[in-house]
PDB file of N, CA and C in Angstrom:
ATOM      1  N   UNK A   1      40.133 -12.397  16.058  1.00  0.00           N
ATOM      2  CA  UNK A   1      38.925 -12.731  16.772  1.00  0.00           C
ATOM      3  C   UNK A   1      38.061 -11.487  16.998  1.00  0.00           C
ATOM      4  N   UNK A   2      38.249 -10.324  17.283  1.00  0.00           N
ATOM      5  CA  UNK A   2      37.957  -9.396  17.773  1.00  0.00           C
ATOM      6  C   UNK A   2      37.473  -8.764  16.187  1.00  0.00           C
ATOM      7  N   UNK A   3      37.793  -9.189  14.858  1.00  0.00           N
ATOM      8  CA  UNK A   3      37.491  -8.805  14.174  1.00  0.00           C
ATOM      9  C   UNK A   3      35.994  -9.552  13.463  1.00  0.00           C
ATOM     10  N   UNK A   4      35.692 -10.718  13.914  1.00  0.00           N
ATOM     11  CA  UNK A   4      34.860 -11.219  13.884  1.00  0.00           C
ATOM     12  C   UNK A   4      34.091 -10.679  14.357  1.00  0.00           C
ATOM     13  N   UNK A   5      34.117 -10.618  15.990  1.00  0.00           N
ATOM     14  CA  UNK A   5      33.183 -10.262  16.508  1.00  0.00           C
ATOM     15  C   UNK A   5      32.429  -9.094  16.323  1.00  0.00           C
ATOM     16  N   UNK A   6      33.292  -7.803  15.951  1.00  0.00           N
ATOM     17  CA  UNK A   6      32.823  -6.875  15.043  1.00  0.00           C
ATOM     18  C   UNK A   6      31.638  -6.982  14.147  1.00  0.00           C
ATOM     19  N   UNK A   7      32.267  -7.646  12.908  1.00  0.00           N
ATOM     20  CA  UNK A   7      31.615  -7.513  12.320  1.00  0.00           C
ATOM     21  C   UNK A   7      30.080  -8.294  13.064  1.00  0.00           C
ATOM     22  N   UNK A   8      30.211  -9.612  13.239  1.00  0.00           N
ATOM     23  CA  UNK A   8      28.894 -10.638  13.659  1.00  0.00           C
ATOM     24  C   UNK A   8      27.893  -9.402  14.884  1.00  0.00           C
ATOM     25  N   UNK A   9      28.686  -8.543  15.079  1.00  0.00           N
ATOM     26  CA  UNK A   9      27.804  -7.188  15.692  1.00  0.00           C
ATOM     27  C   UNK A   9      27.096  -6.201  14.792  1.00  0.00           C
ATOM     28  N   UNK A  10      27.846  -5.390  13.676  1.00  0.00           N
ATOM     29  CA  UNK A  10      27.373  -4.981  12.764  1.00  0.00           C
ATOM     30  C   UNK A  10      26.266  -5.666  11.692  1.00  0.00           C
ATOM     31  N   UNK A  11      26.492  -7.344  11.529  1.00  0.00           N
ATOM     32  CA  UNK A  11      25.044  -7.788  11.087  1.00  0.00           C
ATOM     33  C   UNK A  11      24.595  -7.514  11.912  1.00  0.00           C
ATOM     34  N   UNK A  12      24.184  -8.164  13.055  1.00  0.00           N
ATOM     35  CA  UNK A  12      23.327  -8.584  14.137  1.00  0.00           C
ATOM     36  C   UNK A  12      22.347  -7.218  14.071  1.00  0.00           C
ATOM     37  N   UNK A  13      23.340  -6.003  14.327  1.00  0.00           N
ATOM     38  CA  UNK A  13      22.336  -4.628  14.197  1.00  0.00           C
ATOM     39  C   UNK A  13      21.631  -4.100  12.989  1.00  0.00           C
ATOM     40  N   UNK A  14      22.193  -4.961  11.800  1.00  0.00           N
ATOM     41  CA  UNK A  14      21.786  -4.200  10.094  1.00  0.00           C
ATOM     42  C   UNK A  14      20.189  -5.315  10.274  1.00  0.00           C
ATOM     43  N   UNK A  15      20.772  -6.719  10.875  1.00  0.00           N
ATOM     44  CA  UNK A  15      19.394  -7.316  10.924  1.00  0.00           C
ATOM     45  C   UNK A  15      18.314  -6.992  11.120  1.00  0.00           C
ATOM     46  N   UNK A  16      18.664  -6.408  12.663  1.00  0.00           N
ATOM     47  CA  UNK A  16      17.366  -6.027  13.605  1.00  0.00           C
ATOM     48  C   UNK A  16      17.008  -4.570  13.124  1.00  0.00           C
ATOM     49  N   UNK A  17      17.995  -3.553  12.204  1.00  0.00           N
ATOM     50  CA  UNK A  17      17.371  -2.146  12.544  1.00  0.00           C
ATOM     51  C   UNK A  17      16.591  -2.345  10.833  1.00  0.00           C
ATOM     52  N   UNK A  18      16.699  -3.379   9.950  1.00  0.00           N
ATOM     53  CA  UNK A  18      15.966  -3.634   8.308  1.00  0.00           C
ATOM     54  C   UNK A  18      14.719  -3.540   8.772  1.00  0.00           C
ATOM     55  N   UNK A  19      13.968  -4.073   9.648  1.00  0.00           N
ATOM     56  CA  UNK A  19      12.168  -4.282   9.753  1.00  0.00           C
ATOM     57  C   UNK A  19      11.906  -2.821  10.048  1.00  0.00           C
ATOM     58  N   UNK A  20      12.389  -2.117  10.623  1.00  0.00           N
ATOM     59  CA  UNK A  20      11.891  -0.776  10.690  1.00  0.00           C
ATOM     60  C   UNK A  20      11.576   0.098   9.284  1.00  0.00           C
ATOM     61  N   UNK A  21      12.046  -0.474   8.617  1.00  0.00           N
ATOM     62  CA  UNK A  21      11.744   0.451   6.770  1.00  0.00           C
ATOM     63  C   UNK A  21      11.036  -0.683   5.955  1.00  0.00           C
ATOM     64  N   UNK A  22      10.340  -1.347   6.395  1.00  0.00           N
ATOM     65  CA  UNK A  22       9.170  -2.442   6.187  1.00  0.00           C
ATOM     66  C   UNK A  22       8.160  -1.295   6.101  1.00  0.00           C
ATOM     67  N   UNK A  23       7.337  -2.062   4.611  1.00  0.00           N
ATOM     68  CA  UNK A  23       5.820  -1.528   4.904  1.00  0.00           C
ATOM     69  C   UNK A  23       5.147  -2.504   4.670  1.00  0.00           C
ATOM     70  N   UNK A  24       4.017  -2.633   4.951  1.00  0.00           N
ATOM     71  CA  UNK A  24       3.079  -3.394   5.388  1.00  0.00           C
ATOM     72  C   UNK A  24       1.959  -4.193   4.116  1.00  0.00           C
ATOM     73  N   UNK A  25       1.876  -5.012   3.750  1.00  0.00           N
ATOM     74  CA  UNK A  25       0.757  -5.044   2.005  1.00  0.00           C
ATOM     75  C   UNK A  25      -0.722  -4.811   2.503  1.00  0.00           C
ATOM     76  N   UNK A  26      -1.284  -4.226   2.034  1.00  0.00           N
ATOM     77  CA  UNK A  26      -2.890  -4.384   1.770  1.00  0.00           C
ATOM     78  C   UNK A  26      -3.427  -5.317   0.849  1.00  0.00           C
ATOM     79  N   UNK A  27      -4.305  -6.606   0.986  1.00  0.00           N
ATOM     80  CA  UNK A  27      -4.397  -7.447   0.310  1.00  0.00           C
ATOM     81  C   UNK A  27      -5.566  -6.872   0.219  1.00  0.00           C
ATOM     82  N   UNK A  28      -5.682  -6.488  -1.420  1.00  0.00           N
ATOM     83  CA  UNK A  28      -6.916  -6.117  -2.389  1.00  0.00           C
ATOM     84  C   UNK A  28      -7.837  -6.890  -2.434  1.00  0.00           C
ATOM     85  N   UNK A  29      -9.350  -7.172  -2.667  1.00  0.00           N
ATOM     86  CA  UNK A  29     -10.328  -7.979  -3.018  1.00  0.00           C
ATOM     87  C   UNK A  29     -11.613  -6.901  -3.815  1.00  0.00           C
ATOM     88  N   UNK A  30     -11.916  -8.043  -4.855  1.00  0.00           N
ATOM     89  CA  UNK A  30     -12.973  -7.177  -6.101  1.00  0.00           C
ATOM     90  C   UNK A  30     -12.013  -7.674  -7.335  1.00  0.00           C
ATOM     91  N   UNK A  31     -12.905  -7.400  -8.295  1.00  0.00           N
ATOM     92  CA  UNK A  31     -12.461  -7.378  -9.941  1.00  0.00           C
ATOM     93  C   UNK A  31     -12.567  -5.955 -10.210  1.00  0.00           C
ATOM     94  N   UNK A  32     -10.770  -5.724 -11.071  1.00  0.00           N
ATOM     95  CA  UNK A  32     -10.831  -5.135 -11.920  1.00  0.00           C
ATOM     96  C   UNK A  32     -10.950  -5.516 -13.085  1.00  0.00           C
ATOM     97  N   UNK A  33     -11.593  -4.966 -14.004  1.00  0.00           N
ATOM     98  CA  UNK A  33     -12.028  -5.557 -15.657  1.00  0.00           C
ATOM     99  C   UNK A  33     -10.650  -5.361 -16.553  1.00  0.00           C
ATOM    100  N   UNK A  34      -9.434  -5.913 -17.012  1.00  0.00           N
ATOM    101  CA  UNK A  34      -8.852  -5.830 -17.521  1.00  0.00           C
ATOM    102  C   UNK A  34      -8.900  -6.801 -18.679  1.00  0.00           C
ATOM    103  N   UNK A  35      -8.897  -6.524 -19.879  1.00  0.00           N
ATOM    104  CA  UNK A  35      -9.424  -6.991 -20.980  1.00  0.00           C
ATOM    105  C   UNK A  35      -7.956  -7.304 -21.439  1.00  0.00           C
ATOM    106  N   UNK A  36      -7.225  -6.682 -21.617  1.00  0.00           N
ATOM    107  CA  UNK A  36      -5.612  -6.929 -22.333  1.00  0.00           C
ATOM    108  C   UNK A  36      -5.294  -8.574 -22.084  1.00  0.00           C
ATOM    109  N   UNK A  37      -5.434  -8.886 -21.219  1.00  0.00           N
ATOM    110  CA  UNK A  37      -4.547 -10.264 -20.835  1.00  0.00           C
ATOM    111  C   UNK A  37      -5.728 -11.381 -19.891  1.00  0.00           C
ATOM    112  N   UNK A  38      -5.057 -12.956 -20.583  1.00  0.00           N
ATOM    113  CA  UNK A  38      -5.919 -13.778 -20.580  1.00  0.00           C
ATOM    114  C   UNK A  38      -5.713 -14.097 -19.081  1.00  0.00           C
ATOM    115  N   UNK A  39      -4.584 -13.866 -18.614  1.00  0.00           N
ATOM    116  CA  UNK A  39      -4.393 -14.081 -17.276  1.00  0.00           C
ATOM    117  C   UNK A  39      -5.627 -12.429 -16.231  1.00  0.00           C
ATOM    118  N   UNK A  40      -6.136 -12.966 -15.633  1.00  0.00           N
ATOM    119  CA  UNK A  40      -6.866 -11.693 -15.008  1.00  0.00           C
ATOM    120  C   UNK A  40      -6.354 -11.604 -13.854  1.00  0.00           C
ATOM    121  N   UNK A  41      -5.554 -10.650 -13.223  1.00  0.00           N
ATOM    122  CA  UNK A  41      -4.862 -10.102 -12.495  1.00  0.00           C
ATOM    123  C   UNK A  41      -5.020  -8.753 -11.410  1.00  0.00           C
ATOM    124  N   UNK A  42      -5.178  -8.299 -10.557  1.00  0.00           N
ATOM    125  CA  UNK A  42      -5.527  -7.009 -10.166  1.00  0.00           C
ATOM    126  C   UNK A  42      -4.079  -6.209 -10.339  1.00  0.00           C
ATOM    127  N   UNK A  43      -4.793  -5.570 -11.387  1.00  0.00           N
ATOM    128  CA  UNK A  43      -3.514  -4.404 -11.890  1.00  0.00           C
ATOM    129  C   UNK A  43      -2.888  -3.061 -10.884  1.00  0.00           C
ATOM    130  N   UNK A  44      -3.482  -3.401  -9.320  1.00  0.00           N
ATOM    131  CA  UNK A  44      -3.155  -2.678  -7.938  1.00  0.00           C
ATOM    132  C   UNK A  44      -2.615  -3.075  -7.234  1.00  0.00           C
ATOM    133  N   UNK A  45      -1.552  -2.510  -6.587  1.00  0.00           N
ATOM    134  CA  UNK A  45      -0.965  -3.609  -5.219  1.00  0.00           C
ATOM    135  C   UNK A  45      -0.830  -2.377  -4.237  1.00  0.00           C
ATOM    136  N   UNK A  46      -1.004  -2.690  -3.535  1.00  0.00           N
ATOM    137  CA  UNK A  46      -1.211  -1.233  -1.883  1.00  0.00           C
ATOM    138  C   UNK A  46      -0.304  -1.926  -1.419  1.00  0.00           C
ATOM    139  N   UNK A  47       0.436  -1.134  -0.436  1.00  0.00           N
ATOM    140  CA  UNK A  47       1.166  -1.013   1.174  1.00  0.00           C
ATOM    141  C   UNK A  47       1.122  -0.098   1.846  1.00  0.00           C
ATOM    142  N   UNK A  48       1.085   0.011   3.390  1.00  0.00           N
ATOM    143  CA  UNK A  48       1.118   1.533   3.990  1.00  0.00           C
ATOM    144  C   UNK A  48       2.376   1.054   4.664  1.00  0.00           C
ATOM    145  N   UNK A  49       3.346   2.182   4.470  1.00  0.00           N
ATOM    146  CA  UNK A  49       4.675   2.164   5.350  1.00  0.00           C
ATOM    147  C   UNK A  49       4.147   2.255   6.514  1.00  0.00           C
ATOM    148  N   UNK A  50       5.380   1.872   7.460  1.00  0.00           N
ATOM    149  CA  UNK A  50       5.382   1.442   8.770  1.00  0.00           C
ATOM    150  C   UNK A  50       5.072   3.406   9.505  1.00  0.00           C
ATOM    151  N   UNK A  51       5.374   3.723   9.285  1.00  0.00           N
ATOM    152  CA  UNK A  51       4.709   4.870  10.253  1.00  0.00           C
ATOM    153  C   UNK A  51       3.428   5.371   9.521  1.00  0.00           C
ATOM    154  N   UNK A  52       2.351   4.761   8.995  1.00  0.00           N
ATOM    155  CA  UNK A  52       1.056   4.680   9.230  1.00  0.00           C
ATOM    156  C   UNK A  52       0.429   5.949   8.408  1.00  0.00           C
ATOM    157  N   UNK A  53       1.366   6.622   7.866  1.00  0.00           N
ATOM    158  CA  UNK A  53       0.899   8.073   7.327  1.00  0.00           C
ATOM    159  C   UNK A  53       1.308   7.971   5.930  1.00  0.00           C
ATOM    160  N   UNK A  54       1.918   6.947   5.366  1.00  0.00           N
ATOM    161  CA  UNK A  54       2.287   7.170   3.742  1.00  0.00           C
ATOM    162  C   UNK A  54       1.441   6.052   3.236  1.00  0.00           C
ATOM    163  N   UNK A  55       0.617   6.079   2.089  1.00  0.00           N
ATOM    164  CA  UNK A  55       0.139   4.989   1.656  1.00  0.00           C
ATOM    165  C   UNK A  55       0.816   4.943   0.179  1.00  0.00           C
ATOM    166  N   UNK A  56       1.393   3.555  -0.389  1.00  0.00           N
ATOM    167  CA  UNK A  56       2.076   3.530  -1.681  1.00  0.00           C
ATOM    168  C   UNK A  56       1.376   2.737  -2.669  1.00  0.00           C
ATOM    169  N   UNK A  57       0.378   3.131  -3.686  1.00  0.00           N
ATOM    170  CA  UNK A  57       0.154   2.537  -4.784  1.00  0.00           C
ATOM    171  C   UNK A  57       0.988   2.201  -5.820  1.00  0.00           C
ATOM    172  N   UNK A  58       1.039   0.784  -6.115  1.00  0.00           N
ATOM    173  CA  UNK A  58       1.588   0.229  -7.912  1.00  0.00           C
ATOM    174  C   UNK A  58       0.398  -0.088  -8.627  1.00  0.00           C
ATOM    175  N   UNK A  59       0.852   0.608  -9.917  1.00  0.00           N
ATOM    176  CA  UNK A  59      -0.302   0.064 -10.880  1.00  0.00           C
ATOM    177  C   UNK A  59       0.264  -0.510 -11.866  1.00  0.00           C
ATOM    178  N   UNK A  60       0.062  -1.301 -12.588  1.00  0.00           N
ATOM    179  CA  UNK A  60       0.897  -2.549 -13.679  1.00  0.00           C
ATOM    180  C   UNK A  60       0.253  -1.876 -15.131  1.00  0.00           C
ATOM    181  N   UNK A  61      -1.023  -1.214 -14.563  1.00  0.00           N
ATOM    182  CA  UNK A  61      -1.739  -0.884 -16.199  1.00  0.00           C
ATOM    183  C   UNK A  61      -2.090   0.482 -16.067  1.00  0.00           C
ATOM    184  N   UNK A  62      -2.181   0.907 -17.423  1.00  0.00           N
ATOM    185  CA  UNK A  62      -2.708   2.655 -16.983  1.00  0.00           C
ATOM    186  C   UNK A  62      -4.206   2.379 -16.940  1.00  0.00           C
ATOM    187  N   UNK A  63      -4.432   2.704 -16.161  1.00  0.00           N
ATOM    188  CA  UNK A  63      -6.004   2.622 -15.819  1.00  0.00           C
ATOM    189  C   UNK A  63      -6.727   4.233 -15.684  1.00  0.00           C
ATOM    190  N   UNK A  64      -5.931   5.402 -15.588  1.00  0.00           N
ATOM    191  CA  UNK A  64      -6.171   6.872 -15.819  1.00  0.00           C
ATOM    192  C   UNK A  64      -6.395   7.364 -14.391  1.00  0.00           C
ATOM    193  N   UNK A  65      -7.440   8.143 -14.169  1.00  0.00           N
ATOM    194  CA  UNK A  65      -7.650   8.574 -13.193  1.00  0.00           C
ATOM    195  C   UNK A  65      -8.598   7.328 -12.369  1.00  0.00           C
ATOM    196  N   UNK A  66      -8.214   7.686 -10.916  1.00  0.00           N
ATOM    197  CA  UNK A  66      -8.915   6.425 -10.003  1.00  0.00           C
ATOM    198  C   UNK A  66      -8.990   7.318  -8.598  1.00  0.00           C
ATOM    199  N   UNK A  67     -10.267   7.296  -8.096  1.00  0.00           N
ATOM    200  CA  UNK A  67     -10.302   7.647  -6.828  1.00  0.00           C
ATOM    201  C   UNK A  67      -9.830   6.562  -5.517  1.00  0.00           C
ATOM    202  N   UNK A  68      -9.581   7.359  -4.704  1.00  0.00           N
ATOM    203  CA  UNK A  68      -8.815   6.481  -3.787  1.00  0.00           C
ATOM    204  C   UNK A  68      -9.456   7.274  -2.271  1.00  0.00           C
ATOM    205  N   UNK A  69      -9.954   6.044  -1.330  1.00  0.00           N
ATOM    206  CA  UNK A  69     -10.757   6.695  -0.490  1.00  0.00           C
ATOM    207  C   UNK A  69      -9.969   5.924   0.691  1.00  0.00           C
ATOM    208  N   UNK A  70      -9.812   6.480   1.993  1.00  0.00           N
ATOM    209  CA  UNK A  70      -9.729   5.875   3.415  1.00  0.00           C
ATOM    210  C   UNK A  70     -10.748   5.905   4.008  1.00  0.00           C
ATOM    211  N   UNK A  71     -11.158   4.968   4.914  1.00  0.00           N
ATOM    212  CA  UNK A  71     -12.392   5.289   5.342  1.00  0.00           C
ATOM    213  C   UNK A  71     -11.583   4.649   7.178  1.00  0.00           C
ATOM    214  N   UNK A  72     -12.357   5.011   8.166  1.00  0.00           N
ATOM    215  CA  UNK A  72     -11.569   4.436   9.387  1.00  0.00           C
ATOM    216  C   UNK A  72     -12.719   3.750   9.684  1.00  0.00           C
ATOM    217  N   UNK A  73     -12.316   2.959  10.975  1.00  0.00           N
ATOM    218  CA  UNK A  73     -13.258   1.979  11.841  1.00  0.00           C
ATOM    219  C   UNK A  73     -14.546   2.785  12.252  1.00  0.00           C
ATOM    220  N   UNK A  74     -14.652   4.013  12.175  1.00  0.00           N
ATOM    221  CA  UNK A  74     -15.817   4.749  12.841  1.00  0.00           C
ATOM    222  C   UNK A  74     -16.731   4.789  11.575  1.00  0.00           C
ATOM    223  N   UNK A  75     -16.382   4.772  10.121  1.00  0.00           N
ATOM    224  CA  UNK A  75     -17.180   5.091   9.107  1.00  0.00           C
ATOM    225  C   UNK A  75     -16.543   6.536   8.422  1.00  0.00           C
ATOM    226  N   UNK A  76     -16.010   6.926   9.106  1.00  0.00           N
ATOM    227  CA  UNK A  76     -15.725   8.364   8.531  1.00  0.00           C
ATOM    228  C   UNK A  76     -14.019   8.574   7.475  1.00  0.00           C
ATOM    229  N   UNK A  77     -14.536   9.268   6.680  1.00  0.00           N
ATOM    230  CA  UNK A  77     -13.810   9.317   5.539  1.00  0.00           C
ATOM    231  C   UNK A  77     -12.385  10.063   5.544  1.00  0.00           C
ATOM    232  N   UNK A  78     -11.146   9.056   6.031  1.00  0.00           N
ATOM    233  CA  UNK A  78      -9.766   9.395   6.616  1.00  0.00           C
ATOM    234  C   UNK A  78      -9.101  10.236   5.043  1.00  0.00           C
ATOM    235  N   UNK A  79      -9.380   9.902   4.205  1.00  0.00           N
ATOM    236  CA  UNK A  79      -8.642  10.915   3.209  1.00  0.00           C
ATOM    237  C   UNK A  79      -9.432  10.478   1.362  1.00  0.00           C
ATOM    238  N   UNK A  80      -9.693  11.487   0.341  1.00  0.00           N
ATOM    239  CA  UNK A  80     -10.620  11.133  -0.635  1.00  0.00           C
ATOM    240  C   UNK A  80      -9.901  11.831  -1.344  1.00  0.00           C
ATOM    241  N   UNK A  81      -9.675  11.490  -2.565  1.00  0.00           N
ATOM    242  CA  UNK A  81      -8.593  12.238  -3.590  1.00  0.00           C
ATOM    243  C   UNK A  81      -8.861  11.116  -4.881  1.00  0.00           C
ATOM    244  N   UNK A  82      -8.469  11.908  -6.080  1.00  0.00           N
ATOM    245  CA  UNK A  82      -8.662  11.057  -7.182  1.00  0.00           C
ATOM    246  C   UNK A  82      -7.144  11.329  -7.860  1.00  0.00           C
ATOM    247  N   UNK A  83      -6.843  10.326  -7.868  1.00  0.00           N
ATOM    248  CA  UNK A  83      -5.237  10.437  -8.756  1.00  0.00           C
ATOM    249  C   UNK A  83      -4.988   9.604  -9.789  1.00  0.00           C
ATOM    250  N   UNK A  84      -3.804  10.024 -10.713  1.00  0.00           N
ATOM    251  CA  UNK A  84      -3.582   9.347 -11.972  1.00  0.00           C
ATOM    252  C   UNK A  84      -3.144   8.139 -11.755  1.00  0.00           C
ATOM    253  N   UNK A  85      -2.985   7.276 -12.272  1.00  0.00           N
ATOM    254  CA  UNK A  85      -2.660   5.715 -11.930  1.00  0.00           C
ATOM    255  C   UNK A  85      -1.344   6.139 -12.796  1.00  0.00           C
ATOM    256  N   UNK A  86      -0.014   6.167 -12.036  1.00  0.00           N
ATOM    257  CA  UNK A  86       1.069   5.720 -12.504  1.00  0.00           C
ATOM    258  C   UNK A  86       1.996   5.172 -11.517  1.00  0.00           C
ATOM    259  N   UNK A  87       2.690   4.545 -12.305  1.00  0.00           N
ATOM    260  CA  UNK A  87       3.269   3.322 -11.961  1.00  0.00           C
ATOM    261  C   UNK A  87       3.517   2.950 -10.145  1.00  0.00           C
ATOM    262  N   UNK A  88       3.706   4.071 -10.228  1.00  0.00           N
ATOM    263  CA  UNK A  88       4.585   4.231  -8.321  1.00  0.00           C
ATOM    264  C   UNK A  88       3.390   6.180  -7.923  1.00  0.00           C
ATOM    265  N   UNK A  89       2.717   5.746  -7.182  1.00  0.00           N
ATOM    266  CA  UNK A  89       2.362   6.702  -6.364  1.00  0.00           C
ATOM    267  C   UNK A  89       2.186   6.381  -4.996  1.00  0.00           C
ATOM    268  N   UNK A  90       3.043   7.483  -4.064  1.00  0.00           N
ATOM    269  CA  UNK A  90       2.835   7.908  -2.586  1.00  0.00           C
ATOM    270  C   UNK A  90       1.774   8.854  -2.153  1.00  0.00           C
ATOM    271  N   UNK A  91       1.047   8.458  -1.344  1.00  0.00           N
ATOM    272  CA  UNK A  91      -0.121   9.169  -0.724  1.00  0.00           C
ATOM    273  C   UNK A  91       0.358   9.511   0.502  1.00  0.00           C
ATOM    274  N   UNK A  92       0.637  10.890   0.931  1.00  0.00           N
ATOM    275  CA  UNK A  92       0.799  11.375   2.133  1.00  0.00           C
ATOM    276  C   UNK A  92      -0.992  11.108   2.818  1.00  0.00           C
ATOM    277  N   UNK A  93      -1.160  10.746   4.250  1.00  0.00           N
ATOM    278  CA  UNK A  93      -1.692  10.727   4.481  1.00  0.00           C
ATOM    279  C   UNK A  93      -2.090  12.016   5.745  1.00  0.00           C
ATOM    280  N   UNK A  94      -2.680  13.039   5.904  1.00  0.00           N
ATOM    281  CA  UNK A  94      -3.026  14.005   7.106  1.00  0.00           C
ATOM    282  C   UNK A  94      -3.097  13.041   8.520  1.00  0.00           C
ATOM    283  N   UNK A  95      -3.942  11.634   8.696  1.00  0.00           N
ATOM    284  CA  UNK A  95      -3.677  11.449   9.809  1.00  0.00           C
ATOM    285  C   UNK A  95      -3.382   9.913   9.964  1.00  0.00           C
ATOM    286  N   UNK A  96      -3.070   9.611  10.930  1.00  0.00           N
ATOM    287  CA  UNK A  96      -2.597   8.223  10.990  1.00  0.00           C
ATOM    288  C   UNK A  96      -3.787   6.956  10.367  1.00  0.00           C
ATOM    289  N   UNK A  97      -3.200   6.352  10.061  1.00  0.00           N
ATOM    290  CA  UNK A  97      -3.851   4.893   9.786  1.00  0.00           C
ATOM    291  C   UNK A  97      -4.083   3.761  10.834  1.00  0.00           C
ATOM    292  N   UNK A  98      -5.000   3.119  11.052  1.00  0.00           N
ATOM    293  CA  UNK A  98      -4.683   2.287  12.406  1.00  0.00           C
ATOM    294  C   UNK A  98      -5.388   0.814  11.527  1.00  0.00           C
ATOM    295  N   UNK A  99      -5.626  -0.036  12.184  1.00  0.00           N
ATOM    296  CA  UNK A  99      -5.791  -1.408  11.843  1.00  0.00           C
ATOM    297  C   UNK A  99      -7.226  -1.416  11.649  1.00  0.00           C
ATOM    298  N   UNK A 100      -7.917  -2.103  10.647  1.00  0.00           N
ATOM    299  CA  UNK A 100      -9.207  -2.119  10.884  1.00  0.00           C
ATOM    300  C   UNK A 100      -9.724  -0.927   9.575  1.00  0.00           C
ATOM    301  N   UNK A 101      -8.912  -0.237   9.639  1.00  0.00           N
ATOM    302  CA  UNK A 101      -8.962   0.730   8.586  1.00  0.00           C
ATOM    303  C   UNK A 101      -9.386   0.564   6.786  1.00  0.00           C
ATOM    304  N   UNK A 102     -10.158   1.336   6.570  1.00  0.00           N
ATOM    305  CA  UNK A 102     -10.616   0.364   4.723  1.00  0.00           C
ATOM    306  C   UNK A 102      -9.996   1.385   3.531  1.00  0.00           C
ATOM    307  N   UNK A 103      -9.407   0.894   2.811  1.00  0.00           N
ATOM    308  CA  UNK A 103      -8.896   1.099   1.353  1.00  0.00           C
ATOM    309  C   UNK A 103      -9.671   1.201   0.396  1.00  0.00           C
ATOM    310  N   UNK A 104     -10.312   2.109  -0.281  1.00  0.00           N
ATOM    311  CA  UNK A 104     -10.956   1.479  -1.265  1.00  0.00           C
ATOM    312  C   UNK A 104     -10.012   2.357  -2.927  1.00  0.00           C
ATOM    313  N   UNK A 105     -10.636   1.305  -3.795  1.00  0.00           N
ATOM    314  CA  UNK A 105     -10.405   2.199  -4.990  1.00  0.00           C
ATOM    315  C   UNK A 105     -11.190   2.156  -5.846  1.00  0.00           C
ATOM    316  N   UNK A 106     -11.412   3.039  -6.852  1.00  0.00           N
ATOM    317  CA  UNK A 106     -12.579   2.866  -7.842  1.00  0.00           C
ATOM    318  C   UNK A 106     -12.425   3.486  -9.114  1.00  0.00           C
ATOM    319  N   UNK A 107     -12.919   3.507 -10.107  1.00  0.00           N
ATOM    320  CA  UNK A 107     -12.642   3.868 -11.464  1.00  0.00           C
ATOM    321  C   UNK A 107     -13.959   3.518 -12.589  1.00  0.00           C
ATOM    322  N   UNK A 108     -15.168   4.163 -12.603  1.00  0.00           N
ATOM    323  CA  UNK A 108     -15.976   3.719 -13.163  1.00  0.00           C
ATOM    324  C   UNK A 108     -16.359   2.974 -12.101  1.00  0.00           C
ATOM    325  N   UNK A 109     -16.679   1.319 -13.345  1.00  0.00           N
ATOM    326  CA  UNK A 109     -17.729   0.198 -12.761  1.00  0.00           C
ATOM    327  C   UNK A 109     -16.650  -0.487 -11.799  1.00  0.00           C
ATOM    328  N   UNK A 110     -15.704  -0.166 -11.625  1.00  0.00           N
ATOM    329  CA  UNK A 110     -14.376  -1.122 -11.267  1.00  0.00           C
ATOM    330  C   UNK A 110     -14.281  -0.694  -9.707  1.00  0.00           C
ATOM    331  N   UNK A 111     -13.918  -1.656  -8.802  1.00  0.00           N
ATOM    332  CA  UNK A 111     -14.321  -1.118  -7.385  1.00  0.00           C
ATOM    333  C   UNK A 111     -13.307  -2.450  -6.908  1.00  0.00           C
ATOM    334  N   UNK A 112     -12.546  -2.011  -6.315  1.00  0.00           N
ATOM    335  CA  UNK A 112     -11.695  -2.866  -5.002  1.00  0.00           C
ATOM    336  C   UNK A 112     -11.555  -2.013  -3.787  1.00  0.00           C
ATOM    337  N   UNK A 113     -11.054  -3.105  -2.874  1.00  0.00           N
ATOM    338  CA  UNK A 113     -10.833  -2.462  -1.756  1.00  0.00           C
ATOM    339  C   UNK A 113     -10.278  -3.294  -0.713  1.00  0.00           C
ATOM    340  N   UNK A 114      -9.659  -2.657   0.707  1.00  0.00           N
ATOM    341  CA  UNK A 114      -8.578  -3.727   1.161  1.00  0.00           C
ATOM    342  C   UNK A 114      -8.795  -3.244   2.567  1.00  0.00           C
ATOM    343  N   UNK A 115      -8.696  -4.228   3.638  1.00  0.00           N
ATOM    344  CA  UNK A 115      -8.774  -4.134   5.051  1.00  0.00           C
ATOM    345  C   UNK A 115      -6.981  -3.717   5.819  1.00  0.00           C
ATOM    346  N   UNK A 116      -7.076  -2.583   5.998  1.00  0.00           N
ATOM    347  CA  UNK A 116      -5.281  -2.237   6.530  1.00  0.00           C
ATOM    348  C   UNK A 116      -5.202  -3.320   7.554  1.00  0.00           C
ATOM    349  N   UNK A 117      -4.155  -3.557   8.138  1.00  0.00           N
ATOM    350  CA  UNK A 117      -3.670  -4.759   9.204  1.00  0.00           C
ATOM    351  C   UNK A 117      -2.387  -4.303   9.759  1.00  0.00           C
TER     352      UNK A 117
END
């Protein structure tokens, strides 16, 4: 009995301490022009981890270099950098992210962008 209970303790805590290494999605809006495939898809998917300072890009296509802008609720420009589109990139961020916060990305004529939450 006592070995049960053990363990049904050790879930109980693996349960509750998993949401803490959660990050969060940024749901993208805009067209990217991807010509390869009949299905049209946004070849970006954002999340900002839960402590508000890492932002993680996937890209599905090489799309090359792409600027990547934060902008905060005041208008002012939280971080501006242009990086290579591969597959898995982490963006350290200098200062926190808060809600309300805008994503953008761009590449040429190609322009999305996403409301943090």
């Amino acid at each position: 009995m006592k070995t049960f209970r053990k363990i049904g303790c050790l879930l109980l805590i693996a349960v509750l301490s998993f949401p803490c290494f959660a990050k969060k999605r940024i749901n993208l809006e805009g067209k990217w022009d991807v010509t390869k495939s009949v299905i049209l898809k946004q070849p970006i998917q954002a999340w900002v981890e839960d402590n508000n300072k890492d932002l993680l890009l996937e890209f599905s296509a090489n799309l090359g270099t792409v600027e990547v802008t934060v902008i905060n609720s005041a208008g002012e420009v939280v971080y501006k950098q242009s990086v290579e589109a591969q597959p898995s990139v982490v963006i350290s961020l200098e200062e926190e992210v808060k809600e309300g916060d805008m994503l953008f990305i761009m590449c040429g004529e190609n322009f999305i962008n996403g409301k943090i939450n």
